[in-house]
PDB file of N, CA and C in Angstrom:
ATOM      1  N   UNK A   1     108.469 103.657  75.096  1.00  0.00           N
ATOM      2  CA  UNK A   1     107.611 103.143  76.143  1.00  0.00           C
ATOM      3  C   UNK A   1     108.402 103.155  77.448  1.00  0.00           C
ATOM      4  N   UNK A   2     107.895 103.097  78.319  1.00  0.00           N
ATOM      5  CA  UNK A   2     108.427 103.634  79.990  1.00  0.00           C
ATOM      6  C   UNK A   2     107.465 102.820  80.370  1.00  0.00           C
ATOM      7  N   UNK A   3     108.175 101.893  81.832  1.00  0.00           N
ATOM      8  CA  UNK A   3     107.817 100.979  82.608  1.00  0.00           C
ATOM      9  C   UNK A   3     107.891 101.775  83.871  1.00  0.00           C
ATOM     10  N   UNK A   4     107.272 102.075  84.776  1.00  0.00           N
ATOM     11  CA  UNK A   4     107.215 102.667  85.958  1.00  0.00           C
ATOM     12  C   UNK A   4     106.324 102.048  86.925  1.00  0.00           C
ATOM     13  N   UNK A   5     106.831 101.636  88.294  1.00  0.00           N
ATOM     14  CA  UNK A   5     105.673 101.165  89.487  1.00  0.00           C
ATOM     15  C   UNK A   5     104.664 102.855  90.041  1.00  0.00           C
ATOM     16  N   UNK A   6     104.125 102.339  90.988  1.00  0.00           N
ATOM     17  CA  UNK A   6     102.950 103.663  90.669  1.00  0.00           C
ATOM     18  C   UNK A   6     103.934 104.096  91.992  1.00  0.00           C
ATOM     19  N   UNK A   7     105.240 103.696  92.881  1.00  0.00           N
ATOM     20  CA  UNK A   7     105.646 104.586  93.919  1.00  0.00           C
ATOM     21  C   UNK A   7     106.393 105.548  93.155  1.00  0.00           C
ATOM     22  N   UNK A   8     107.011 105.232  92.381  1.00  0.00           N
ATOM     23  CA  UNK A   8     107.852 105.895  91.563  1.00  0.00           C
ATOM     24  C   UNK A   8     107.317 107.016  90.629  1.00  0.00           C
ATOM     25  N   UNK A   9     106.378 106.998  90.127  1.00  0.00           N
ATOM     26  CA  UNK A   9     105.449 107.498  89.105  1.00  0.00           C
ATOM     27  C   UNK A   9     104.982 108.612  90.097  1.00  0.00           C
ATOM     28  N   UNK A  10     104.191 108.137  91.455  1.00  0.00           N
ATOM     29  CA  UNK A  10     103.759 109.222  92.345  1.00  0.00           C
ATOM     30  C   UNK A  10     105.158 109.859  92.604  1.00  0.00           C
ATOM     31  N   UNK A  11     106.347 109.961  93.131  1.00  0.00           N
ATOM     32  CA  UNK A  11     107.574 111.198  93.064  1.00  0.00           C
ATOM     33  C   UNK A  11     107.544 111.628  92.087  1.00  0.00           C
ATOM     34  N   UNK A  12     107.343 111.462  91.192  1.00  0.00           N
ATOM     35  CA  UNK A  12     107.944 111.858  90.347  1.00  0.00           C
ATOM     36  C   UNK A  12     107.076 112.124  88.913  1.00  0.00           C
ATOM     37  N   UNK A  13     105.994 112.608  89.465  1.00  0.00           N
ATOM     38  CA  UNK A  13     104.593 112.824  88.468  1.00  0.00           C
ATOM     39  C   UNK A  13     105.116 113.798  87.859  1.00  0.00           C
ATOM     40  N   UNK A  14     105.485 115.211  87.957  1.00  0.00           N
ATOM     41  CA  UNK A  14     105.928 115.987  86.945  1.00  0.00           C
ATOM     42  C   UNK A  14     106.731 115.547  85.886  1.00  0.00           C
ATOM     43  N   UNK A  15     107.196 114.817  86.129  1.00  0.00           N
ATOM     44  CA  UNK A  15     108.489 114.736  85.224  1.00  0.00           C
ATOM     45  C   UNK A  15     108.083 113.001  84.114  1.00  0.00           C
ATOM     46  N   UNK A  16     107.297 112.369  84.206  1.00  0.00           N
ATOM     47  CA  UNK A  16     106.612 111.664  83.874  1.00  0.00           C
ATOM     48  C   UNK A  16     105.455 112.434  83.103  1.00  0.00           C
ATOM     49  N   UNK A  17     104.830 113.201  83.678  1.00  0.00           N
ATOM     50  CA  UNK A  17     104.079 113.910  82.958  1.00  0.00           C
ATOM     51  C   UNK A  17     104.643 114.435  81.849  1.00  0.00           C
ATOM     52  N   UNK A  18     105.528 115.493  81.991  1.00  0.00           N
ATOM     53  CA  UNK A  18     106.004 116.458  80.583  1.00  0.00           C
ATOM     54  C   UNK A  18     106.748 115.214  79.879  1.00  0.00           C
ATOM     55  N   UNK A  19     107.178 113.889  80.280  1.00  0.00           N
ATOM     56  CA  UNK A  19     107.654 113.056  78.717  1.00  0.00           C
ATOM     57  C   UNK A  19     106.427 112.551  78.370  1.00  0.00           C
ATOM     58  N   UNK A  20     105.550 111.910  78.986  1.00  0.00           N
ATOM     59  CA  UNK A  20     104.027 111.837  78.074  1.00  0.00           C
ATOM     60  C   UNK A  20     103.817 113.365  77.220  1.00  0.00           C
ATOM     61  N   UNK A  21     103.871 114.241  77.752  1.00  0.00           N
ATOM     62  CA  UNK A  21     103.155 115.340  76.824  1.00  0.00           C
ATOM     63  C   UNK A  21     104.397 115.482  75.474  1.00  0.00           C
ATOM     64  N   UNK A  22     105.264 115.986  76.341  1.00  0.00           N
ATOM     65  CA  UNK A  22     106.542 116.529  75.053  1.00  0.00           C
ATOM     66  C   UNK A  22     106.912 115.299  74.067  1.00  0.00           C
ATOM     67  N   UNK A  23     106.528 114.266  74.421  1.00  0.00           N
ATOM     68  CA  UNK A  23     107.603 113.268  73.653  1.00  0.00           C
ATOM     69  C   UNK A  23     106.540 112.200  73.314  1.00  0.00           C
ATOM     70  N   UNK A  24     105.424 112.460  73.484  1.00  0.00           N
ATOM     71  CA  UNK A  24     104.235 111.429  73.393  1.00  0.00           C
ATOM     72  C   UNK A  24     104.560 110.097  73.598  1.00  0.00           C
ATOM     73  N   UNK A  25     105.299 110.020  74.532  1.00  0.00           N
ATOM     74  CA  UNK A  25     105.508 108.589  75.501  1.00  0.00           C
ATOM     75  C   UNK A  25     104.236 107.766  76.291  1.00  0.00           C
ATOM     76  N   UNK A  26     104.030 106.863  76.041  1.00  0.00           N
ATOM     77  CA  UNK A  26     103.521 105.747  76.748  1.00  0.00           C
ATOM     78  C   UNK A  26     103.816 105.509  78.065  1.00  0.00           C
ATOM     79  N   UNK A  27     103.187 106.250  78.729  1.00  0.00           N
ATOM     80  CA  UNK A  27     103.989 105.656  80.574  1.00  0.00           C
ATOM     81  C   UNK A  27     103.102 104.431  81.008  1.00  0.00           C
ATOM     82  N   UNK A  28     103.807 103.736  80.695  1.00  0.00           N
ATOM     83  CA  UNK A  28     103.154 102.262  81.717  1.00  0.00           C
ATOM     84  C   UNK A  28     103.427 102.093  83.037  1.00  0.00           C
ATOM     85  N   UNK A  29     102.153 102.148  84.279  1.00  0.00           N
ATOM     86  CA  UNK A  29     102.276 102.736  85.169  1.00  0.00           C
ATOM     87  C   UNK A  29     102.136 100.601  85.992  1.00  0.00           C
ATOM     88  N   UNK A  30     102.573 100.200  86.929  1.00  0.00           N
ATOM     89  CA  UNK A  30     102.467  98.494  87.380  1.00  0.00           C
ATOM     90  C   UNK A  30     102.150  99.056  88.727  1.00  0.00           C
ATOM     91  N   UNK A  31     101.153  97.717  88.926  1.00  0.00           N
ATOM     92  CA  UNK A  31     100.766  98.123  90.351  1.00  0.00           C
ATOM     93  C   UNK A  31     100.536  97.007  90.945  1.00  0.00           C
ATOM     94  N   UNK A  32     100.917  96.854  92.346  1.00  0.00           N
ATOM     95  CA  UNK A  32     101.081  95.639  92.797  1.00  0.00           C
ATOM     96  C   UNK A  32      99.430  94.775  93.372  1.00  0.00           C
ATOM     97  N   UNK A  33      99.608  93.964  92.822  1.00  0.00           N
ATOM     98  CA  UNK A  33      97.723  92.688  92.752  1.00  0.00           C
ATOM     99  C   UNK A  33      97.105  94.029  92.140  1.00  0.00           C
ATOM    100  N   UNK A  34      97.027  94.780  91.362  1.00  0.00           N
ATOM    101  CA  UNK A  34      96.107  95.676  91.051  1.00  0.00           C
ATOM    102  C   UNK A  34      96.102  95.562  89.478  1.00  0.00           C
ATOM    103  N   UNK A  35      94.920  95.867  88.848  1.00  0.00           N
ATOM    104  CA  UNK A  35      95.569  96.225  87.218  1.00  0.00           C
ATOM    105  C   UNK A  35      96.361  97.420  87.102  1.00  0.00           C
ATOM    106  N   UNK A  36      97.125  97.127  85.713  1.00  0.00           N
ATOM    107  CA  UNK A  36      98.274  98.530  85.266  1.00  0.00           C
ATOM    108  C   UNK A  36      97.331  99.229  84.726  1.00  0.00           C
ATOM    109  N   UNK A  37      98.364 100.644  85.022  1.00  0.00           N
ATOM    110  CA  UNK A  37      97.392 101.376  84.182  1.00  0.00           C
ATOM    111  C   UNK A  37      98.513 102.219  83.151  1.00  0.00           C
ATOM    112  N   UNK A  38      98.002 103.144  82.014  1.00  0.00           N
ATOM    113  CA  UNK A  38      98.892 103.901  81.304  1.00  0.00           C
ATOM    114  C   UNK A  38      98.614 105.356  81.469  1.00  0.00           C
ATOM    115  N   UNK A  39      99.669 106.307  81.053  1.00  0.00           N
ATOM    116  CA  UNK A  39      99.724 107.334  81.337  1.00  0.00           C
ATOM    117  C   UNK A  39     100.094 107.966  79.793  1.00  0.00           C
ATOM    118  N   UNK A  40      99.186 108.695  79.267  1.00  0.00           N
ATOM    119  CA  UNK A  40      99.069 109.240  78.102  1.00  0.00           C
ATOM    120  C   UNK A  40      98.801 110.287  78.019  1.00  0.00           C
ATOM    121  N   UNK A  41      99.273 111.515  77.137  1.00  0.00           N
ATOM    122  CA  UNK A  41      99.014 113.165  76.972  1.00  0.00           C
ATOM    123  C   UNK A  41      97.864 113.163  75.808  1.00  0.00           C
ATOM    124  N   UNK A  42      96.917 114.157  76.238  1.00  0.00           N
ATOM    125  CA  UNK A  42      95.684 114.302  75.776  1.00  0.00           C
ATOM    126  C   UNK A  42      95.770 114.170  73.971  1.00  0.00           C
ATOM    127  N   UNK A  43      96.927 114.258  73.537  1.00  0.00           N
ATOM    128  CA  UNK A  43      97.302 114.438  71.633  1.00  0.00           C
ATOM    129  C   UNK A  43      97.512 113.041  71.143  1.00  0.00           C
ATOM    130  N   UNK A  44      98.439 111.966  72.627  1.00  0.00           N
ATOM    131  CA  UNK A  44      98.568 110.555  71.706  1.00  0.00           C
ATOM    132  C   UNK A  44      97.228 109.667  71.831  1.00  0.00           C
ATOM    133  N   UNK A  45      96.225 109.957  72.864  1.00  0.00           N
ATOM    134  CA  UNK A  45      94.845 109.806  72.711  1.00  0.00           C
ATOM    135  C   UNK A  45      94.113 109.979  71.928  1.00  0.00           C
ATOM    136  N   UNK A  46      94.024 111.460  71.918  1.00  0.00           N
ATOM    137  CA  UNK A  46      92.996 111.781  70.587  1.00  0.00           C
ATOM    138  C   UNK A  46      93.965 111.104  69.200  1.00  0.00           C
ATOM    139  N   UNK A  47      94.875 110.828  69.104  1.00  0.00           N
ATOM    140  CA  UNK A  47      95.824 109.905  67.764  1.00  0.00           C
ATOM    141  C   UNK A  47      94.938 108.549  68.174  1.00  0.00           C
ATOM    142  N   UNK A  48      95.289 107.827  68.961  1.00  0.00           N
ATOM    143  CA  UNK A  48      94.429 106.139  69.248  1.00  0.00           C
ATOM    144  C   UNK A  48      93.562 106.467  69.039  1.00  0.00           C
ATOM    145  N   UNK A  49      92.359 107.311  69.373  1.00  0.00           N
ATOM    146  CA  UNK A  49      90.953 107.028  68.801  1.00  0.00           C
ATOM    147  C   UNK A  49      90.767 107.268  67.802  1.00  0.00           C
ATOM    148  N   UNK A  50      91.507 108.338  67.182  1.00  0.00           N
ATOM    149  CA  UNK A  50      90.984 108.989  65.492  1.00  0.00           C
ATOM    150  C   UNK A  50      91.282 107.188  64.374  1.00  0.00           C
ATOM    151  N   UNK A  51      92.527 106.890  64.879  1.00  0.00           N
ATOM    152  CA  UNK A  51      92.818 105.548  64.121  1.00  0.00           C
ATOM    153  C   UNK A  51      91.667 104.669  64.458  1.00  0.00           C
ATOM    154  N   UNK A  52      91.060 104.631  65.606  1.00  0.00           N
ATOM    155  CA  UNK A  52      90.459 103.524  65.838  1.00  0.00           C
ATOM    156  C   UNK A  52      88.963 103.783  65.160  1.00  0.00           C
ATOM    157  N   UNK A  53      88.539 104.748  64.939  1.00  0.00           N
ATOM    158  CA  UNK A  53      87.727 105.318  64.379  1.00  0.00           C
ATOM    159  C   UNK A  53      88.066 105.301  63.023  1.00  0.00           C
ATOM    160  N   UNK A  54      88.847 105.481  62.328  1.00  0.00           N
ATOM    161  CA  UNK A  54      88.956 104.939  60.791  1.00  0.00           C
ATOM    162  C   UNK A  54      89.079 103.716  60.853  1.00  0.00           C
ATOM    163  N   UNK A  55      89.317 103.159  61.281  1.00  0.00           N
ATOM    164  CA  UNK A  55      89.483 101.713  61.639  1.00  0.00           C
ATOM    165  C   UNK A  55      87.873 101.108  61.507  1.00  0.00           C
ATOM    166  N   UNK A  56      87.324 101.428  62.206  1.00  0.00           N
ATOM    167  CA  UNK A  56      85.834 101.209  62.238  1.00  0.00           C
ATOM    168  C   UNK A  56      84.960 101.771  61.204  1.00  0.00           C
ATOM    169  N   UNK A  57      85.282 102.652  60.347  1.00  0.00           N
ATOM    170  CA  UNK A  57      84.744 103.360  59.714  1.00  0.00           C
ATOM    171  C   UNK A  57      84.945 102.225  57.944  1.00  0.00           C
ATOM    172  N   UNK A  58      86.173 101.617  58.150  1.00  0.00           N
ATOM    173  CA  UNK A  58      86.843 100.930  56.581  1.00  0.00           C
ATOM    174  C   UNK A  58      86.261 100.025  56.839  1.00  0.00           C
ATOM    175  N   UNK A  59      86.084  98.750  57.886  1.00  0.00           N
ATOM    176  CA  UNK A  59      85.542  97.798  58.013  1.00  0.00           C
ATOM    177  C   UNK A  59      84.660  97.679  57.619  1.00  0.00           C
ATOM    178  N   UNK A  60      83.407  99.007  58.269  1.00  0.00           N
ATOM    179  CA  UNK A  60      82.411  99.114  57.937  1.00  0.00           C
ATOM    180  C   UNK A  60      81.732  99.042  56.071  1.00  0.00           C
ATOM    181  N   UNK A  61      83.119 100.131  55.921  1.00  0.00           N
ATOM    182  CA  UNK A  61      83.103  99.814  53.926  1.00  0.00           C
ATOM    183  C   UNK A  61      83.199  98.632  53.751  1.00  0.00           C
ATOM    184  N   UNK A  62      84.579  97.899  54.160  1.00  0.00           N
ATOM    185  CA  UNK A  62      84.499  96.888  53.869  1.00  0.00           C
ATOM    186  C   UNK A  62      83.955  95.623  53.689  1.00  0.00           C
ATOM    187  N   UNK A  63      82.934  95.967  54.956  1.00  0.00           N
ATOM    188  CA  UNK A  63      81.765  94.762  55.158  1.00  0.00           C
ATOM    189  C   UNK A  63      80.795  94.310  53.956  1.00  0.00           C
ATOM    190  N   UNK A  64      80.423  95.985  53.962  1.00  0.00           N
ATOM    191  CA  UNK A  64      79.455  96.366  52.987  1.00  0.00           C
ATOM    192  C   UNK A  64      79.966  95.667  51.189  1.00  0.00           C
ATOM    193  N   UNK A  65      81.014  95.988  51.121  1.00  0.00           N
ATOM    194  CA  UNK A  65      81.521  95.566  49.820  1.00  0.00           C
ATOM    195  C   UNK A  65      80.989  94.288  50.160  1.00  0.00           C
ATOM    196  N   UNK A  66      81.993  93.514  50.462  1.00  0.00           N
ATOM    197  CA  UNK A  66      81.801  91.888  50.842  1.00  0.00           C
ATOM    198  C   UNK A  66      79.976  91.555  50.588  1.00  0.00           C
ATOM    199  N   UNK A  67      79.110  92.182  51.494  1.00  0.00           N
ATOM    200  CA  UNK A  67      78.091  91.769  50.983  1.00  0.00           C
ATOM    201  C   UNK A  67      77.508  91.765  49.652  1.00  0.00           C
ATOM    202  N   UNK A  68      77.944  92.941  49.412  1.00  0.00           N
ATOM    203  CA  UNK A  68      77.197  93.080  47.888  1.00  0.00           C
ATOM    204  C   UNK A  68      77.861  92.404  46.658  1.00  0.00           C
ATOM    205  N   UNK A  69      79.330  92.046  46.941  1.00  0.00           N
ATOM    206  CA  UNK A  69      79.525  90.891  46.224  1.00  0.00           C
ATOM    207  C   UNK A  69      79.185  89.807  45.935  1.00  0.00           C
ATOM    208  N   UNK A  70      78.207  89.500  47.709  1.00  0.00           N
ATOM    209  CA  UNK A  70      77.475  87.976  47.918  1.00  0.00           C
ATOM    210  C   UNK A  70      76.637  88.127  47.364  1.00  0.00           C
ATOM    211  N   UNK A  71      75.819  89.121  47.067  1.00  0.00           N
ATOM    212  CA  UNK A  71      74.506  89.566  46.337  1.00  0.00           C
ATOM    213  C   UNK A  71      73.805  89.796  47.513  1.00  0.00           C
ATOM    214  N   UNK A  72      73.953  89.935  48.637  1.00  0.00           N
ATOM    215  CA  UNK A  72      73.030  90.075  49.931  1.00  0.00           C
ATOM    216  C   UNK A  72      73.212  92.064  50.489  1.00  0.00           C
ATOM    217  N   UNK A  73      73.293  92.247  49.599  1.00  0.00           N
ATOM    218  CA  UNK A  73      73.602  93.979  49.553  1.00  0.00           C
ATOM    219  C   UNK A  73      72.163  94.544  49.596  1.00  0.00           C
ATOM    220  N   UNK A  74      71.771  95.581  50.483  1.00  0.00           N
ATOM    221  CA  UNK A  74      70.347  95.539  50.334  1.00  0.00           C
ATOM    222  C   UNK A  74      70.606  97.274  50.047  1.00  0.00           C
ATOM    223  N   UNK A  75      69.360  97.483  49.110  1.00  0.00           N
ATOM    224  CA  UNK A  75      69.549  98.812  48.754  1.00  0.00           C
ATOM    225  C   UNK A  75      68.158  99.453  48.573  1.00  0.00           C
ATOM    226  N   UNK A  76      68.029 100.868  48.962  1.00  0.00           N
ATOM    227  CA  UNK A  76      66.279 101.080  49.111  1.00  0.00           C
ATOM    228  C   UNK A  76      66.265 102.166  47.914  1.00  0.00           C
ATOM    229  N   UNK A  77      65.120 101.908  47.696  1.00  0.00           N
ATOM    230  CA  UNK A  77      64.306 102.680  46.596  1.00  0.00           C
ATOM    231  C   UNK A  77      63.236 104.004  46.835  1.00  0.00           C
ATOM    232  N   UNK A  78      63.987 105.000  46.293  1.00  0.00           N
ATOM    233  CA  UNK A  78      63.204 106.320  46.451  1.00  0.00           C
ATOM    234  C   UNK A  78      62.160 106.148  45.875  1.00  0.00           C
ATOM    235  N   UNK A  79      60.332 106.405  46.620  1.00  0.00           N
ATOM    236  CA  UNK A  79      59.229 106.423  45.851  1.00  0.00           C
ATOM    237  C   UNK A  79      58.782 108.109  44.676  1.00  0.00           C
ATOM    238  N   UNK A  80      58.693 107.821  43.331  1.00  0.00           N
ATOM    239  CA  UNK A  80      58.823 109.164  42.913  1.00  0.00           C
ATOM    240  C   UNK A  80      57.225 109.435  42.705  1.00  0.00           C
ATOM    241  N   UNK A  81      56.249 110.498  42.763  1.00  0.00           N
ATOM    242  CA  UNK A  81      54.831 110.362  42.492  1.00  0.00           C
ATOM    243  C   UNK A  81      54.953 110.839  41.096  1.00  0.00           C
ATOM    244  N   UNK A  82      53.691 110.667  40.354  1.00  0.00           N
ATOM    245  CA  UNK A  82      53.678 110.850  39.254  1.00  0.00           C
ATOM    246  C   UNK A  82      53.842 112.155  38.810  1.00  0.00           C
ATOM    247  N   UNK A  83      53.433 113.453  40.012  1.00  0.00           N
ATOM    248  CA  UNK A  83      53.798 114.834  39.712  1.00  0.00           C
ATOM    249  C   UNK A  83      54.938 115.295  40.038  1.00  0.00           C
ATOM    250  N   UNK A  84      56.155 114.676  40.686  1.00  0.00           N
ATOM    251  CA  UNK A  84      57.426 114.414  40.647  1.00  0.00           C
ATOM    252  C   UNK A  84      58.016 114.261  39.271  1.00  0.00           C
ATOM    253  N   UNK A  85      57.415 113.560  38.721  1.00  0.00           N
ATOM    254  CA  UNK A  85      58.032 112.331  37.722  1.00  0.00           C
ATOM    255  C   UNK A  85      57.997 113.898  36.204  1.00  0.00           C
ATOM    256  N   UNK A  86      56.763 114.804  36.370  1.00  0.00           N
ATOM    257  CA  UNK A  86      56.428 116.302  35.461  1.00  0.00           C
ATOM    258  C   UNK A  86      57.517 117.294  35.480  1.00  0.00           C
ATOM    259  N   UNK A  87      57.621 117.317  37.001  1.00  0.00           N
ATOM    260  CA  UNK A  87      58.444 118.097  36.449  1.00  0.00           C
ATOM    261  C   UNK A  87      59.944 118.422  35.947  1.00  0.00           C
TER     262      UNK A  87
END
């Protein structure tokens, strides 16, 4: 992780840049009365969302379990017609 004010960060954007990309560094960018911001290469991004997205995705299992343990699991029923049922 890298702490940088944004005067510093502006000289010196190239070189801040290629350690976000090459080294998938975290540039933490401080700015004065302003919010911080971060500086991330397009690969450790798409990494945070894919996690955050399984992340959301297990819960979601997980929820589901939990209910149907409570017995509050709701589950739907395919209607079959009786000429369904022939063949």
């Amino acid at each position: 992780m890298i702490v940088v004010n944004f005067s510093e960060l502006r000289k010196n954007l190239k070189d801040y840049g290629e350690k976000a990309v090459e080294n998938k560094e975290e540039i933490f960018i401080s700015r004065r009365d302003k919010k911080n911001l971060v500086l991330l290469s397009v690969d450790k991004y798409n990494e945070i969302i894919k996690k955050i997205e399984k992340y959301e995705y297990w819960k979601k299992v997980d929820d589901g379990i939990k209910e149907l343990n409570a017995g509050i699991g709701v589950h739907h029923l395919i209607e079959v017609d009786d000429e369904d049922k022939k063949r």
